[in-house]
C-alpha atoms as a PDB file:
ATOM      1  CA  UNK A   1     -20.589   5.965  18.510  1.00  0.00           C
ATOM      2  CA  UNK A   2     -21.696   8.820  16.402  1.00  0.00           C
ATOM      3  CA  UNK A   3     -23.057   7.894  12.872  1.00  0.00           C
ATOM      4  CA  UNK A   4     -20.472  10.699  11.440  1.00  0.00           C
ATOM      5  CA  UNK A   5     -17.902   9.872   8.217  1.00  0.00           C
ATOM      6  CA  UNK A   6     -14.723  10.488   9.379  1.00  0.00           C
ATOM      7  CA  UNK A   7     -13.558  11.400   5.933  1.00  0.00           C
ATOM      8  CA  UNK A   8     -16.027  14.094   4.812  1.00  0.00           C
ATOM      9  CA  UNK A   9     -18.161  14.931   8.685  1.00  0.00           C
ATOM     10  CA  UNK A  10     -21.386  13.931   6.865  1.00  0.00           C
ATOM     11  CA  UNK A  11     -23.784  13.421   9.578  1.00  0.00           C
ATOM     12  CA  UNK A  12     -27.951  12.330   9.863  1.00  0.00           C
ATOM     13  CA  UNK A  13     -29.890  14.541   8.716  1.00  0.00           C
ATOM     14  CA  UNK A  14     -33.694  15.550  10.055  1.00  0.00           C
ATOM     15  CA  UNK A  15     -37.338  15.798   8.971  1.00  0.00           C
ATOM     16  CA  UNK A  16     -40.789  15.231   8.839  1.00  0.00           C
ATOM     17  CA  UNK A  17     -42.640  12.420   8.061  1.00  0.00           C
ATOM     18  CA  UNK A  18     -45.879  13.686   6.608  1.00  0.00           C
ATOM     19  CA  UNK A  19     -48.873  11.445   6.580  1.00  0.00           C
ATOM     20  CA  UNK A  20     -51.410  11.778   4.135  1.00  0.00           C
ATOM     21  CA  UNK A  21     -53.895  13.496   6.813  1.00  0.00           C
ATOM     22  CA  UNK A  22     -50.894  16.268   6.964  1.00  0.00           C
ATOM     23  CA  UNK A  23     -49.578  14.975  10.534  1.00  0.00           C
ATOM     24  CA  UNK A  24     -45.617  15.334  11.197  1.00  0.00           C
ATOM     25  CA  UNK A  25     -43.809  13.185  13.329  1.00  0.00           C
ATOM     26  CA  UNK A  26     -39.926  13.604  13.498  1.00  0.00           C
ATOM     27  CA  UNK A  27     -37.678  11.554  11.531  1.00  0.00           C
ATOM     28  CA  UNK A  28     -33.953  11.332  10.408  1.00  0.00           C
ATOM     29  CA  UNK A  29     -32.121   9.937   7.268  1.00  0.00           C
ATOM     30  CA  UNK A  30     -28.374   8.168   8.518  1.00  0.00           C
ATOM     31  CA  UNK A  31     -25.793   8.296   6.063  1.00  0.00           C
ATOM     32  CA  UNK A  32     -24.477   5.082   4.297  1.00  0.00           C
ATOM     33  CA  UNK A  33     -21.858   4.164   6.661  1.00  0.00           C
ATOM     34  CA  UNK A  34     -19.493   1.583   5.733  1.00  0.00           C
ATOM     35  CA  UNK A  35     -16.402  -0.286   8.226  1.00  0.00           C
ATOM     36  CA  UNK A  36     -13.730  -0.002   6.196  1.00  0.00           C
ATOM     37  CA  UNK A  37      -9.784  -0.834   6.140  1.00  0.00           C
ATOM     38  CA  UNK A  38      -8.110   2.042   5.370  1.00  0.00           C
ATOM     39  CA  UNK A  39      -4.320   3.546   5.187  1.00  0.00           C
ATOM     40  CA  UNK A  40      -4.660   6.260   7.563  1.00  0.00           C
ATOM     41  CA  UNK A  41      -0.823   7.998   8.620  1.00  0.00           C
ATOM     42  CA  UNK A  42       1.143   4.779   6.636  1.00  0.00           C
ATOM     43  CA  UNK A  43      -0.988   2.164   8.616  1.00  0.00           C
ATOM     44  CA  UNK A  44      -4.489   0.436   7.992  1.00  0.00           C
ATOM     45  CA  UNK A  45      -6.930   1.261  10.285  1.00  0.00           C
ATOM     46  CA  UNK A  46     -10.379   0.548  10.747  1.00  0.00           C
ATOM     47  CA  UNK A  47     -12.651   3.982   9.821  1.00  0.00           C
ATOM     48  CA  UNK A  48     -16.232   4.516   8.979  1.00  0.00           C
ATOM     49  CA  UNK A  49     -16.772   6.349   5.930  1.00  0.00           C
ATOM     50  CA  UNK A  50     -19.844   7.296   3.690  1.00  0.00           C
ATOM     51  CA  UNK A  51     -20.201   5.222   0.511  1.00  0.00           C
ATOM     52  CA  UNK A  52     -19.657   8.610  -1.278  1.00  0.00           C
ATOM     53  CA  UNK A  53     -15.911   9.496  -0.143  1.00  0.00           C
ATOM     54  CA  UNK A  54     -15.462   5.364  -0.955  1.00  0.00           C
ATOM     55  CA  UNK A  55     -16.604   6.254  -3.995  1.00  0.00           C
ATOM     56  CA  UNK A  56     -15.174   9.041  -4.824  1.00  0.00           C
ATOM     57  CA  UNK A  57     -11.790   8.175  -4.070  1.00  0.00           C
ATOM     58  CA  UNK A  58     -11.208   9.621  -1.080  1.00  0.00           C
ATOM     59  CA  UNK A  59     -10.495   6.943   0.871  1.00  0.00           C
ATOM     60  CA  UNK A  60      -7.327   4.764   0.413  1.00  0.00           C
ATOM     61  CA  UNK A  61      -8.382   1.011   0.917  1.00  0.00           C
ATOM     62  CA  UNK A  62      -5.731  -1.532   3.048  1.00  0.00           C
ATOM     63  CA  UNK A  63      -5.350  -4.993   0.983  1.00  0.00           C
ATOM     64  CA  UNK A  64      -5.869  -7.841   3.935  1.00  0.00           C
ATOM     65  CA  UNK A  65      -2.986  -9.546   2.651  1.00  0.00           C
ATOM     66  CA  UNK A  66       1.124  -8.749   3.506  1.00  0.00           C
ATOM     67  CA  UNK A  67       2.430  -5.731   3.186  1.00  0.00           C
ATOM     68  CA  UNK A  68       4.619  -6.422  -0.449  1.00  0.00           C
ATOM     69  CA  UNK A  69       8.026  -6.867   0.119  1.00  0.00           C
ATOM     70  CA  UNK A  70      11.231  -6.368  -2.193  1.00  0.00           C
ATOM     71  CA  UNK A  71      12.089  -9.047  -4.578  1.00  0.00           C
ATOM     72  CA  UNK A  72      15.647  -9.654  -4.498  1.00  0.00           C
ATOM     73  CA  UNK A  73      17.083 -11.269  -8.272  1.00  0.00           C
END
């Protein structure tokens, strides 16, 4: 499974690490990935999404409980 948000397409990200004698050995930074339950097309469904588009808003949470239904009185 690709460590890609499926909200925003933010993806890993790669480098150097650079020792003190100057030497550079490849390297990668991985997004923040969370499993989260989200309303995707009216229905919760499981999605991984950077803790950025969580934060931002961007993704619409599922509560684990019933879906409310109407009160009749």
């Amino acid at each position: 499974m690709a460590r890609v948000c499926e909200i925003c397409g933010k993806g890993p990200v790669f480098g150097h690490n650079v020792s003190h004698a100057n030497n550079k050995t490849n390297r990668r930074w991985n997004p923040n990935l969370q499993r989260v339950r989200a309303i995707i097309d009216g229905a919760p469904r499981r999605i991984r999404v950077c803790t950025r588009c969580i934060r931002s808003g961007k993704v619409v949470k599922a509560s684990r409980g019933l879906a409310p239904t109407a009160q009749s009185g």
